[in-house]
C-alpha atoms as a PDB file:
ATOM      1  CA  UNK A   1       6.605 -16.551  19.761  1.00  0.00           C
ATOM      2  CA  UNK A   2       4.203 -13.876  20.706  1.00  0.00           C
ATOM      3  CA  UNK A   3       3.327 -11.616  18.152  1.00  0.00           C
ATOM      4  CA  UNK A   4       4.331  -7.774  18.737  1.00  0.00           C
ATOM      5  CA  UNK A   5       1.076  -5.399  18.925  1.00  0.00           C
ATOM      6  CA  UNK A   6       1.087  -2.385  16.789  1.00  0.00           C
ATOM      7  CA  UNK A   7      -0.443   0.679  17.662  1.00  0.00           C
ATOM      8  CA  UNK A   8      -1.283   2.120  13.907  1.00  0.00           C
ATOM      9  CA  UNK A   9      -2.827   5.061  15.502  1.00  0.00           C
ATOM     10  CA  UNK A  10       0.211   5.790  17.308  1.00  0.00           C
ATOM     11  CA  UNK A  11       2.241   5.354  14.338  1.00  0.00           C
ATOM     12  CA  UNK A  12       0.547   7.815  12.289  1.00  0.00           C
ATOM     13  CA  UNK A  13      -0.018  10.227  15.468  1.00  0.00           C
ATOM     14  CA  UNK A  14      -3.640  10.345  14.937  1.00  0.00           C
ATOM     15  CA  UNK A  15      -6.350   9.336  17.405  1.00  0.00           C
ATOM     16  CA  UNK A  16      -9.246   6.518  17.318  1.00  0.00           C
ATOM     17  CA  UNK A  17     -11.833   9.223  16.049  1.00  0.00           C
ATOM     18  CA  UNK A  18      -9.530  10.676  13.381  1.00  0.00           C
ATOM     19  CA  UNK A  19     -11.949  10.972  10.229  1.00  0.00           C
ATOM     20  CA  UNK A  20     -10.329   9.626   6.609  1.00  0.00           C
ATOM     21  CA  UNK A  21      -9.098  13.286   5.205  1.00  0.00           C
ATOM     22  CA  UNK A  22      -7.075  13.624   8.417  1.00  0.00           C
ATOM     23  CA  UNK A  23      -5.674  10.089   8.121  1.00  0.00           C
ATOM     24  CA  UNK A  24      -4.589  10.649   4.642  1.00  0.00           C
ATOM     25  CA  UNK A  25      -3.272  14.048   5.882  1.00  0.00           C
ATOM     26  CA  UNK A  26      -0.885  12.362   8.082  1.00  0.00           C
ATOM     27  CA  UNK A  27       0.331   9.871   6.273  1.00  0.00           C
ATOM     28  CA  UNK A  28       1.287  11.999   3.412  1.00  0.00           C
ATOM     29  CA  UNK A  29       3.116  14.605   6.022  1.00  0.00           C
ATOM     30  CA  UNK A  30       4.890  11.975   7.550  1.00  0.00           C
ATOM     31  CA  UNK A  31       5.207   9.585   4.378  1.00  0.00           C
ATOM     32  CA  UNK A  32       7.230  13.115   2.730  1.00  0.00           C
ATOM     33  CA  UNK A  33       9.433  12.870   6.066  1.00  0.00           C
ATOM     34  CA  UNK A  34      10.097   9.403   5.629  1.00  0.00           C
ATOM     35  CA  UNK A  35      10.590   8.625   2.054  1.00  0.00           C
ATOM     36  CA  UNK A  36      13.924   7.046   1.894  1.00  0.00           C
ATOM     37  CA  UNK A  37      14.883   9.266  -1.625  1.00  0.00           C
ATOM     38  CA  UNK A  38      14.876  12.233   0.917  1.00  0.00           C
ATOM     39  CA  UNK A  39      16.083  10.727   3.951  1.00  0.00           C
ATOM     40  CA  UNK A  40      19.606  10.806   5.137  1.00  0.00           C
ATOM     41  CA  UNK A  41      19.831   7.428   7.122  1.00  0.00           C
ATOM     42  CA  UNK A  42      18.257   5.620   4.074  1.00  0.00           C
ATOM     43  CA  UNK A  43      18.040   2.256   6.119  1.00  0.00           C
ATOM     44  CA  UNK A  44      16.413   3.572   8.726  1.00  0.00           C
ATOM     45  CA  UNK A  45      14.153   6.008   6.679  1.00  0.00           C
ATOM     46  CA  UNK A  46      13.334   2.562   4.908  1.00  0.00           C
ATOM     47  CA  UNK A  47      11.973   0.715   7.691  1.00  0.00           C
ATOM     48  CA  UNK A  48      10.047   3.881   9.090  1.00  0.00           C
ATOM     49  CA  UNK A  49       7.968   4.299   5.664  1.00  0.00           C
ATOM     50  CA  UNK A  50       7.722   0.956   5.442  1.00  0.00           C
ATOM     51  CA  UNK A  51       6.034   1.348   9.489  1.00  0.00           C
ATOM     52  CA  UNK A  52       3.902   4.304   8.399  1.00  0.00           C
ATOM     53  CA  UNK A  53       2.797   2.963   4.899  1.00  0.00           C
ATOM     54  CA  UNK A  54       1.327  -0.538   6.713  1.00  0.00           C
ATOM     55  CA  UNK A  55      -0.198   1.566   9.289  1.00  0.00           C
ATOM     56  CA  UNK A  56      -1.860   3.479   6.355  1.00  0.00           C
ATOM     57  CA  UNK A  57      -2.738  -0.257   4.467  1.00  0.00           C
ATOM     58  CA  UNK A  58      -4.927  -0.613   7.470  1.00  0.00           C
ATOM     59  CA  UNK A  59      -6.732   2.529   8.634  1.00  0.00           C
ATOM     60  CA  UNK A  60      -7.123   3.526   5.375  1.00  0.00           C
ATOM     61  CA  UNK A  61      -9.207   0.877   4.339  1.00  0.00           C
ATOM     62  CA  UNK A  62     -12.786   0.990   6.333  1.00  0.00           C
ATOM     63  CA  UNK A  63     -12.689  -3.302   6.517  1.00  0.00           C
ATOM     64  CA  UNK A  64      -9.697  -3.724   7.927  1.00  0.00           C
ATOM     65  CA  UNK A  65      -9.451  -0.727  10.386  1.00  0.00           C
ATOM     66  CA  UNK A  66     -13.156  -2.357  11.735  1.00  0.00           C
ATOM     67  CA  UNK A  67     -11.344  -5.470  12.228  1.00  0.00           C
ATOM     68  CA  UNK A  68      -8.136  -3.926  13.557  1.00  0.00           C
ATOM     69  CA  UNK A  69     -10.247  -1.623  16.076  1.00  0.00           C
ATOM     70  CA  UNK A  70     -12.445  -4.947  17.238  1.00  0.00           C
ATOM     71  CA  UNK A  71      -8.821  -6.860  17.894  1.00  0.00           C
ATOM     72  CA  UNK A  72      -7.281  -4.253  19.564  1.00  0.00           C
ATOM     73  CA  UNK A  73     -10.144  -3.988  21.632  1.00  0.00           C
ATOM     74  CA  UNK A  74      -9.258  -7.297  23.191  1.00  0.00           C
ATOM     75  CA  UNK A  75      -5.827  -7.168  23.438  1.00  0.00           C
ATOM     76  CA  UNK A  76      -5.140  -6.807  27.293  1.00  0.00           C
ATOM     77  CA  UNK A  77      -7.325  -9.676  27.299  1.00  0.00           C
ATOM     78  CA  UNK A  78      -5.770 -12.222  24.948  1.00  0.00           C
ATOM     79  CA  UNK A  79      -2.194 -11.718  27.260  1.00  0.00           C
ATOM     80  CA  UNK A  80      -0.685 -10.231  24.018  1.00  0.00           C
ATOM     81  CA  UNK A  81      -1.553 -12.774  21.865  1.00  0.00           C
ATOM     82  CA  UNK A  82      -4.115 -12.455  18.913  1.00  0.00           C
ATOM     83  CA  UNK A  83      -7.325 -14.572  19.744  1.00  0.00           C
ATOM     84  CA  UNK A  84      -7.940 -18.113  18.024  1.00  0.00           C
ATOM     85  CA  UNK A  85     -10.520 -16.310  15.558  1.00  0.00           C
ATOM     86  CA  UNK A  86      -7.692 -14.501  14.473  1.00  0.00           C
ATOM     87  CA  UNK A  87      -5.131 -17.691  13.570  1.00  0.00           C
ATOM     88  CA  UNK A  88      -6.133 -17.585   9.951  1.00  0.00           C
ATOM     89  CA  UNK A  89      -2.929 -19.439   8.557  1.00  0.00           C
ATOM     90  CA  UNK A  90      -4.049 -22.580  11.292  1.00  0.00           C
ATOM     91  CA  UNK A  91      -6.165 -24.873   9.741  1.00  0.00           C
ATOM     92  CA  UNK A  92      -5.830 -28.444   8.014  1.00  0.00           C
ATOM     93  CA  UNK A  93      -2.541 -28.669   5.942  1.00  0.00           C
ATOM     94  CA  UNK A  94      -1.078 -25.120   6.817  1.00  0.00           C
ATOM     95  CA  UNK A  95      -0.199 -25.098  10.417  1.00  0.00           C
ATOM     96  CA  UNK A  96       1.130 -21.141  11.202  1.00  0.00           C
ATOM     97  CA  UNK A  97       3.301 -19.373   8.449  1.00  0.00           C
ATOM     98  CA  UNK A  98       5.369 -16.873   9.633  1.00  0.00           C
ATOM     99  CA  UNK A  99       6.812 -14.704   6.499  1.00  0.00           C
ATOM    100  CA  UNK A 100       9.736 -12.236   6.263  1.00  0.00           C
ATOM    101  CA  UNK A 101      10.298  -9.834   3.238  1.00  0.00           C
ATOM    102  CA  UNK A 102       7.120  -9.214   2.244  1.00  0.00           C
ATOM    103  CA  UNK A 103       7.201  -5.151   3.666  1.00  0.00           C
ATOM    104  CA  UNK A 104       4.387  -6.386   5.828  1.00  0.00           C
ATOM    105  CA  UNK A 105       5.121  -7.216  10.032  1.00  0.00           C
ATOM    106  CA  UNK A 106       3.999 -10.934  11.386  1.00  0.00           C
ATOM    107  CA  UNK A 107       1.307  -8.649  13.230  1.00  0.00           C
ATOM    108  CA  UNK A 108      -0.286  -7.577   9.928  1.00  0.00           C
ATOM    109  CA  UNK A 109      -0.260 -11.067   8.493  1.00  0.00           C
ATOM    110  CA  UNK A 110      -1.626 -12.502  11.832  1.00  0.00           C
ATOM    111  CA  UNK A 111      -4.319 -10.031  11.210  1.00  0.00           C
ATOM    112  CA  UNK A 112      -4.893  -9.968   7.585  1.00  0.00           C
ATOM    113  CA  UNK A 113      -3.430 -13.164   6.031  1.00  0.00           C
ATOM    114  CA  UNK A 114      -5.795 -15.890   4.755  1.00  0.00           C
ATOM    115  CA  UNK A 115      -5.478 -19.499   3.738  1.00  0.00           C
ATOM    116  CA  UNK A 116      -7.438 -20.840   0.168  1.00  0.00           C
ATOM    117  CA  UNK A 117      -8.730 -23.913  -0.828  1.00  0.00           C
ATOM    118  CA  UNK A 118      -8.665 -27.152   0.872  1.00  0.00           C
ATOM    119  CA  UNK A 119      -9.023 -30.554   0.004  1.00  0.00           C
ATOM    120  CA  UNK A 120     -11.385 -33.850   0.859  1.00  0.00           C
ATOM    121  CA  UNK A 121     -11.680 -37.086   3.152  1.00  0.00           C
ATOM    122  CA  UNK A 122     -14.084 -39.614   2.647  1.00  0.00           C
ATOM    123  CA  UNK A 123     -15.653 -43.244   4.411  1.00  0.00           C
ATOM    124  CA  UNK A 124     -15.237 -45.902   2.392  1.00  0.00           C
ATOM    125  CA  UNK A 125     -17.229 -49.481   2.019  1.00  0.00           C
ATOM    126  CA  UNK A 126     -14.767 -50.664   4.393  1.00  0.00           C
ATOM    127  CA  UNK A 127     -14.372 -48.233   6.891  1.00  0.00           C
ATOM    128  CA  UNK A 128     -12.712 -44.515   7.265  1.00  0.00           C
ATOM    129  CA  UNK A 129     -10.834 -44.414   3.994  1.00  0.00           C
ATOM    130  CA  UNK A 130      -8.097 -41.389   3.960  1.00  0.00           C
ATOM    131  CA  UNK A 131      -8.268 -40.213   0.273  1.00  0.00           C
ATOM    132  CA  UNK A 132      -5.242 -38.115  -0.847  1.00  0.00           C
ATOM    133  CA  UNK A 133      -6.042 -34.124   0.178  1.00  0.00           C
ATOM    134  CA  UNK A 134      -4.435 -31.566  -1.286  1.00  0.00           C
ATOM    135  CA  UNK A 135      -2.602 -28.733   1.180  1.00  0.00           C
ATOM    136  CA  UNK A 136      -4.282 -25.734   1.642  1.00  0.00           C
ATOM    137  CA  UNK A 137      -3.549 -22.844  -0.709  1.00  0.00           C
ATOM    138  CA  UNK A 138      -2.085 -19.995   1.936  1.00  0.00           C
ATOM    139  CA  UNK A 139      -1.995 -15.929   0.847  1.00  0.00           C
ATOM    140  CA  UNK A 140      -0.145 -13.018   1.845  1.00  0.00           C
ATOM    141  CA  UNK A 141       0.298  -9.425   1.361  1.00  0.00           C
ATOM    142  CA  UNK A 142       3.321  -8.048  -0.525  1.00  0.00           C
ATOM    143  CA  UNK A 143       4.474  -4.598  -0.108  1.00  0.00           C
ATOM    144  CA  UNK A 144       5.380  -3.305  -3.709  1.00  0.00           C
ATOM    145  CA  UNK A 145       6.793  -0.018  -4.608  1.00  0.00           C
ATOM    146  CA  UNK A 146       6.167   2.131  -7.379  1.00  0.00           C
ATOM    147  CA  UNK A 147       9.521   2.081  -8.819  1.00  0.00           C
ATOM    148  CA  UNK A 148       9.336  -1.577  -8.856  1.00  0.00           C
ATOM    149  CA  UNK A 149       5.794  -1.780 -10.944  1.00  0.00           C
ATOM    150  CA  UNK A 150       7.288   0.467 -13.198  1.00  0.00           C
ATOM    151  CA  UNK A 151      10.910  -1.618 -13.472  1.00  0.00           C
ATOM    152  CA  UNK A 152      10.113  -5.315 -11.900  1.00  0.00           C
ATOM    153  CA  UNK A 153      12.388  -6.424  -9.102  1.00  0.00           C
ATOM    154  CA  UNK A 154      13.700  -9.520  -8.013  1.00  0.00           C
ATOM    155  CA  UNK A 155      12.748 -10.180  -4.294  1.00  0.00           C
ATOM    156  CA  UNK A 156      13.674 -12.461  -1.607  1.00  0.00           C
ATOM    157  CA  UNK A 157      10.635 -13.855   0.198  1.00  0.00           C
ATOM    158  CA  UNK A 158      11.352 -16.467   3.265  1.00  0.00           C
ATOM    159  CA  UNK A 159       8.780 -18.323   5.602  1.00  0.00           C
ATOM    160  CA  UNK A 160       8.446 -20.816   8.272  1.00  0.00           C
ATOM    161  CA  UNK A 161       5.728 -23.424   8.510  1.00  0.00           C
ATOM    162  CA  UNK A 162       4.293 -23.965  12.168  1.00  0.00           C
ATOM    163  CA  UNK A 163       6.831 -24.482  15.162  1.00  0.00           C
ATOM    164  CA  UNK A 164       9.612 -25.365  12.500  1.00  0.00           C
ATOM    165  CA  UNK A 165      13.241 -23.769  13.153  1.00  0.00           C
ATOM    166  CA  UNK A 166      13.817 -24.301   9.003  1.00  0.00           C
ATOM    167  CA  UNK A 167      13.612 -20.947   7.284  1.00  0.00           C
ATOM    168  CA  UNK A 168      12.758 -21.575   3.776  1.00  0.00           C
ATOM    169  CA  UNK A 169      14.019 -18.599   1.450  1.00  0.00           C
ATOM    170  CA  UNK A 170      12.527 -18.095  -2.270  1.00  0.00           C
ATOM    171  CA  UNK A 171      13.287 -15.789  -5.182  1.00  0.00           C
ATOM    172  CA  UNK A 172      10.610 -13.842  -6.460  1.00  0.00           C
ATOM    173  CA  UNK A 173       9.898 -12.203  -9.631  1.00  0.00           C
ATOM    174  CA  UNK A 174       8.081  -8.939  -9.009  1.00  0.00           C
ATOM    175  CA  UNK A 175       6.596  -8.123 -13.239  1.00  0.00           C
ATOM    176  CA  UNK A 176       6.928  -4.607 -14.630  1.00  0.00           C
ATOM    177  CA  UNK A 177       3.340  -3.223 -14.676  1.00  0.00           C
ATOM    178  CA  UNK A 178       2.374  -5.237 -11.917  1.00  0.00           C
ATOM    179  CA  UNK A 179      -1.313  -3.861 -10.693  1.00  0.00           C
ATOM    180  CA  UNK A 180      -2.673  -3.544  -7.291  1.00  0.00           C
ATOM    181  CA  UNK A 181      -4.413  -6.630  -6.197  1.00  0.00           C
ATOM    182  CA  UNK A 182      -2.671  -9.420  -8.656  1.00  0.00           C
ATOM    183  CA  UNK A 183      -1.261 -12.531  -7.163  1.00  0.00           C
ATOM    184  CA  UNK A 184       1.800 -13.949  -7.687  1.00  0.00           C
ATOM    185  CA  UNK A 185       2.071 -17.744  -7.321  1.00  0.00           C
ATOM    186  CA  UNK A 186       4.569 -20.235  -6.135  1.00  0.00           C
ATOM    187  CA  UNK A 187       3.583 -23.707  -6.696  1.00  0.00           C
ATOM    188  CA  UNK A 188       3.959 -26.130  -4.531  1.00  0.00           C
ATOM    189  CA  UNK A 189       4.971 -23.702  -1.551  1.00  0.00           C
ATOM    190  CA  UNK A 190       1.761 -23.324   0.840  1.00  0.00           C
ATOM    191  CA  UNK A 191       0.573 -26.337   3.061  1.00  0.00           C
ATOM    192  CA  UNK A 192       1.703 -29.644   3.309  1.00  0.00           C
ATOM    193  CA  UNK A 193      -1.077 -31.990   2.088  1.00  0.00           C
ATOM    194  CA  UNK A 194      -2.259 -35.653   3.408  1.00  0.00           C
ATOM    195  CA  UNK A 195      -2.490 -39.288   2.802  1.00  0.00           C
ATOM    196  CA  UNK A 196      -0.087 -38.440  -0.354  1.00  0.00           C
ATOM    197  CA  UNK A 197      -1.864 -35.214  -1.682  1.00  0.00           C
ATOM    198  CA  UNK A 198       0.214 -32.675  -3.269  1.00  0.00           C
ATOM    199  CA  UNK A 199       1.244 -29.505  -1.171  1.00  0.00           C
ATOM    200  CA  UNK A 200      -0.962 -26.291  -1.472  1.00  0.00           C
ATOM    201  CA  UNK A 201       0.267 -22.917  -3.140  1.00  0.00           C
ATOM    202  CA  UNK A 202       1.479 -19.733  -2.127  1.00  0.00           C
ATOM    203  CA  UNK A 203      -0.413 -16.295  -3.300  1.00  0.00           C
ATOM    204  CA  UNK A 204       1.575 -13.038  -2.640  1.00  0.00           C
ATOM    205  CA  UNK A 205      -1.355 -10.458  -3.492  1.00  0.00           C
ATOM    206  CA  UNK A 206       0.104  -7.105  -4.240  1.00  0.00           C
ATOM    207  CA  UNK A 207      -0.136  -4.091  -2.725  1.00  0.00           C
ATOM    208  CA  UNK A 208       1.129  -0.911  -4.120  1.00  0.00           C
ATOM    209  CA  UNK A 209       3.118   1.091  -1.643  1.00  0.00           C
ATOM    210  CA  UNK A 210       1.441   4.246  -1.066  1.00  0.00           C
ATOM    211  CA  UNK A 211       3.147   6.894  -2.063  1.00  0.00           C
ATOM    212  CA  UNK A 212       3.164  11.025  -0.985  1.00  0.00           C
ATOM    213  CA  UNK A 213       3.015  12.514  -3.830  1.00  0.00           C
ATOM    214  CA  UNK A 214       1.306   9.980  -6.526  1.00  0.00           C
ATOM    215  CA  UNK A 215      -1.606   8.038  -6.577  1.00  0.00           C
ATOM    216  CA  UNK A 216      -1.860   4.869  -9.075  1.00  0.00           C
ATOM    217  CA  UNK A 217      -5.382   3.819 -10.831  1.00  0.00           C
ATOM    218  CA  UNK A 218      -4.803   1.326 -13.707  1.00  0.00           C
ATOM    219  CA  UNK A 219      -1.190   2.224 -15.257  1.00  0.00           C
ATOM    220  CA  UNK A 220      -1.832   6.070 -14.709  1.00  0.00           C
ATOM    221  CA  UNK A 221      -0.372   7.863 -12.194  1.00  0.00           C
ATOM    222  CA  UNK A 222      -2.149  11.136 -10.820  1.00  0.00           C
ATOM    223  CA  UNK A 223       0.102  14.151  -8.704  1.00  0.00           C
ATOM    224  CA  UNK A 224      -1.674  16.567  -7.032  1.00  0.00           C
ATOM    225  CA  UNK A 225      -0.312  19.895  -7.714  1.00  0.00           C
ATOM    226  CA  UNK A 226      -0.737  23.094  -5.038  1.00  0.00           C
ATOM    227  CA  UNK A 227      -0.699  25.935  -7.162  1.00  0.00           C
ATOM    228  CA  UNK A 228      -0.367  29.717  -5.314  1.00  0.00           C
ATOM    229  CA  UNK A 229      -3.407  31.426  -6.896  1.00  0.00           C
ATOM    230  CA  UNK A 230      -1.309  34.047  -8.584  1.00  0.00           C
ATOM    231  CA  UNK A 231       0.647  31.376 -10.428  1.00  0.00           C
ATOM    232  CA  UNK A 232      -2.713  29.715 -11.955  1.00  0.00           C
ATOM    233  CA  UNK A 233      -3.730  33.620 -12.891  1.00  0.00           C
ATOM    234  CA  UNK A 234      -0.279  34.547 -14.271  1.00  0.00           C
ATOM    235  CA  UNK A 235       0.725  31.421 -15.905  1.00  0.00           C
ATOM    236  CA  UNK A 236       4.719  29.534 -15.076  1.00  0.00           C
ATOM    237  CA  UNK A 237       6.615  27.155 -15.950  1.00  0.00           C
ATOM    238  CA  UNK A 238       6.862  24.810 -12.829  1.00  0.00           C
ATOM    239  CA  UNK A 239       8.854  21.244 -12.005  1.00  0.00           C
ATOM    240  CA  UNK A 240       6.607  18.290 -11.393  1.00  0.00           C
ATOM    241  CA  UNK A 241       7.823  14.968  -9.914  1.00  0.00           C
ATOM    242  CA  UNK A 242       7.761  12.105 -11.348  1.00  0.00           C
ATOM    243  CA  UNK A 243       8.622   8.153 -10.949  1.00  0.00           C
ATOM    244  CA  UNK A 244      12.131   8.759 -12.739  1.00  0.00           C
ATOM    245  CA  UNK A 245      13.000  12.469 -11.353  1.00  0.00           C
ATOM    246  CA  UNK A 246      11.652  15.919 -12.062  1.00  0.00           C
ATOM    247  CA  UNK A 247      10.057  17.394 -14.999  1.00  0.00           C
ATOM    248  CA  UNK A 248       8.749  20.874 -16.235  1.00  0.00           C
ATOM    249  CA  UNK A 249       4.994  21.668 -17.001  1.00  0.00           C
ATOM    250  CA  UNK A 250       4.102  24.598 -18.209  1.00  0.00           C
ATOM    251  CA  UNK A 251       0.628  26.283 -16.882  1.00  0.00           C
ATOM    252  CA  UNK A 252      -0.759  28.568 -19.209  1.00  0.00           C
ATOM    253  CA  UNK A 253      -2.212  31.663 -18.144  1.00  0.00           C
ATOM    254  CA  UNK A 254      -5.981  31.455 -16.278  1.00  0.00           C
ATOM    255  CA  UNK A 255      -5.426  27.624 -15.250  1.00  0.00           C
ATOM    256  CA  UNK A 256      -8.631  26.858 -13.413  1.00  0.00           C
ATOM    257  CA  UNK A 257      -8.820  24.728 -10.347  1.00  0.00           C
ATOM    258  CA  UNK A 258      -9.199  21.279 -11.288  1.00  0.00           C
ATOM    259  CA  UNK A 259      -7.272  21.515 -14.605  1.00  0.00           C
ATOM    260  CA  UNK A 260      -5.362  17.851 -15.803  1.00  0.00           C
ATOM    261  CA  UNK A 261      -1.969  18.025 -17.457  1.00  0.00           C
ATOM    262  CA  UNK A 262      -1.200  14.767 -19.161  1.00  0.00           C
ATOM    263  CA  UNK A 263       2.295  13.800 -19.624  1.00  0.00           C
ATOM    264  CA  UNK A 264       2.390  10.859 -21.667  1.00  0.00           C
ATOM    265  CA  UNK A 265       4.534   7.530 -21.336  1.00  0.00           C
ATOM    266  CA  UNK A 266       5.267   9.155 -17.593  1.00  0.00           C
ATOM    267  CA  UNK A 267       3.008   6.260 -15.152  1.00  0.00           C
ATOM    268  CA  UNK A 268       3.907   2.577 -15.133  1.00  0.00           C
ATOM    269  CA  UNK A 269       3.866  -0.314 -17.758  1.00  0.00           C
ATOM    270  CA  UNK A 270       0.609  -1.360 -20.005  1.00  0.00           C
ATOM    271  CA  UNK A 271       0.142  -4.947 -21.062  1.00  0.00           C
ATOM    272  CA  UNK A 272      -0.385  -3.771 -24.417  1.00  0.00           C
ATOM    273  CA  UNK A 273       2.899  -1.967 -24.562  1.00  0.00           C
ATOM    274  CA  UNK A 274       3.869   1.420 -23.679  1.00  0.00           C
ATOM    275  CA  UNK A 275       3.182   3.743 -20.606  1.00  0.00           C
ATOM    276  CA  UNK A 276       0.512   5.099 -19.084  1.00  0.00           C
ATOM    277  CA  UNK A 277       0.596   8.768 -18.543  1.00  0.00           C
ATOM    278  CA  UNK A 278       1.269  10.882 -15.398  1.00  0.00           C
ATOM    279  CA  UNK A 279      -1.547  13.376 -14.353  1.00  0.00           C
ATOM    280  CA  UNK A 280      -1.183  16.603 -12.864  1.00  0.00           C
ATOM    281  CA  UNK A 281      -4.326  18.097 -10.980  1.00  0.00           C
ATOM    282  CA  UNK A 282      -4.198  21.970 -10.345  1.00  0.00           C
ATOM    283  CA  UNK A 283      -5.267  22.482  -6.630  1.00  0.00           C
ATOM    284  CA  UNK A 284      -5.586  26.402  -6.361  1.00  0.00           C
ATOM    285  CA  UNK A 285      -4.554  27.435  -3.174  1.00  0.00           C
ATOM    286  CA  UNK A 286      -5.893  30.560  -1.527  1.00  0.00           C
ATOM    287  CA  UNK A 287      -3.782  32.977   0.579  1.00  0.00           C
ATOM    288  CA  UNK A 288      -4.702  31.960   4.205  1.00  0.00           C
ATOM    289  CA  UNK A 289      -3.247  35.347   5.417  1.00  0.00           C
ATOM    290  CA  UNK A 290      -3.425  38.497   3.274  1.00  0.00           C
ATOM    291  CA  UNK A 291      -1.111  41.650   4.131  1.00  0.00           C
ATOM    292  CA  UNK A 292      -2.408  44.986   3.936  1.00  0.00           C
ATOM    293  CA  UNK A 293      -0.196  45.813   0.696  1.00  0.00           C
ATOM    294  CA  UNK A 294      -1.702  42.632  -1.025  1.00  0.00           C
ATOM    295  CA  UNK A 295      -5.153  43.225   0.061  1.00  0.00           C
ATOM    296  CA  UNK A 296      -4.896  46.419  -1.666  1.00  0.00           C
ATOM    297  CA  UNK A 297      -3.717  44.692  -4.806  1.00  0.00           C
ATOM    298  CA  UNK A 298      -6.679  42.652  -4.864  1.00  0.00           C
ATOM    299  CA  UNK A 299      -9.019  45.480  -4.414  1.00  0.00           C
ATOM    300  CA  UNK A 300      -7.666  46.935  -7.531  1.00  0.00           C
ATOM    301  CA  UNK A 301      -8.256  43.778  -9.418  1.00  0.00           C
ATOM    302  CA  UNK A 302     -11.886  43.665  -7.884  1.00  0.00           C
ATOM    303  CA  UNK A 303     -12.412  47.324  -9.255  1.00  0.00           C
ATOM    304  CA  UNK A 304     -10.987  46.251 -12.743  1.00  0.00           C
ATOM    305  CA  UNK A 305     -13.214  43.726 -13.247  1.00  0.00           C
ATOM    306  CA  UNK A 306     -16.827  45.796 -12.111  1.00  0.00           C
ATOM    307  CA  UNK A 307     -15.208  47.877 -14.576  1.00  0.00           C
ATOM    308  CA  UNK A 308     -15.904  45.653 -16.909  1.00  0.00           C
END
């Protein structure tokens, strides 16, 4: 079956030479659009963020948007189809896996899937002796959100190995606190193995959904707050978001740019026990158009403070 193409640039409505800080720009603007919490249509809102935040995954990360701008290069040229140096579930003891539920596309996985391991043949005194080889270990990306780091999920993940019609469905156990990067294993589950070798396993390495208005490192979670300039001078009480609803912060009078408001037990689980805490970062934002009456204002201040 031939795999569908994606156009990530298209997705995010950028172009080819779009630097990082307009990337990110994008995503966030469209990721705030699409978040499913906001959303009416939920189920489509879902598959749309799920769209955008792959689309981000990749052009995000220098590595793989090198390696998705070299492939799509070549794609009028390959008929649609990804070229052989792309096939990285074929090999020895995987044949092609083709996975569903994972919040990735078969195009991503085609692109950025990878196989472990492998296993041994050897001659014998008598001839080509086939020694028992183990399958090859086979990985995959798994789309995990934030709200199910912080409470674990249960997940259905299915596959199909090679040209096989049979859809093999599995439950899996997404942990509380579960970290960007970590694998999740199920034995037995990756490629077949020879001459009566045991099968390879499967690795579902995790990758935190990203997210508009948080951004995860280790179990804290940081929000980037735009403050008017006259709220940082005057001082407010203000709601904040966090991963279970709103909450107020109060911001004391002369908050500088920069400024970090901790609120504890607010980001997702430790191994230790407890929470992490949820950052706020002040981001002062200027007036990009002044009226004549405010202008004024400011003047005053400005004479105030040569004052002395």
């Amino acid at each position: 079956m031939p795999v569908q193409f994606r156009d990530y640039y298209e997705t995010l409505g950028v172009s080819r030479s779009s630097t990082p800080e307009e990337i990110k720009s994008a995503f966030r603007k469209l990721a705030r659009k699409h978040h499913p919490d906001i959303a009416k249509d939920k189920k489509t809102a879902e598959e749309k963020f799920k769209e955008i935040n792959e689309a981000y995954e990749v052009l995000s990360d220098p590595e793989k948007r090198k390696k998705y701008d070299e492939y799509g290069q070549g794609w009028q040229q390959t008929g649609g189809q990804p070229p052989p140096e792309w096939q990285q579930f074929r090999g020895p003891g995987t044949g092609e896996f083709q996975f569903g539920g994972t919040g990735f596309s078969d195009f991503f996985e085609h692109l950025f899937g990878n196989r472990r391991g492998g296993g041994f043949s050897a001659f014998g005194n008598q001839g080509f002796t086939e020694m028992p080889e183990r399958g090859q270990d086979v990985q995959a990306d798994i789309l995990v959100t934030l709200e199910e780091a912080l409470n674990g999920s249960v997940r259905k993940i299915s596959f199909r190995k090679g040209k096989s019609d049979q859809q093999e469905t599995f439950t899996v156990k997404i942990p509380k606190g579960v970290r960007e990067g970590q694998l999740i294993r199920l034995a037995g589950q990756g490629g077949m193995g020879a001459g009566g070798g045991q099968a390879g396993d499967l690795f579902l390495r995790v990758r935190l959904q990203q997210h508009p208005d948080f951004h995860v490192e280790g179990g804290d979670v940081y929000h980037d707050l735009e403050l008017p300039v006259y709220q940082a001078v005057l001082g407010c009480e203000i709601p904040v978001p966090t991963l279970e609803g709103m909450a107020k912060l109060r911001i004391p009078t002369g908050t500088q740019n920069g400024k970090k408001f901790r609120l504890p037990a607010r980001g997702l689980p430790l191994k230790g026990g407890g929470r992490g805490g949820l950052y706020v970062v002040v981001e002062v934002k200027l007036p990009e158009q002044i009226s004549s009456e405010e202008l004024a204002l400011w003047k005053q201040i400005a004479q105030l403070h040569e004052k002395g």
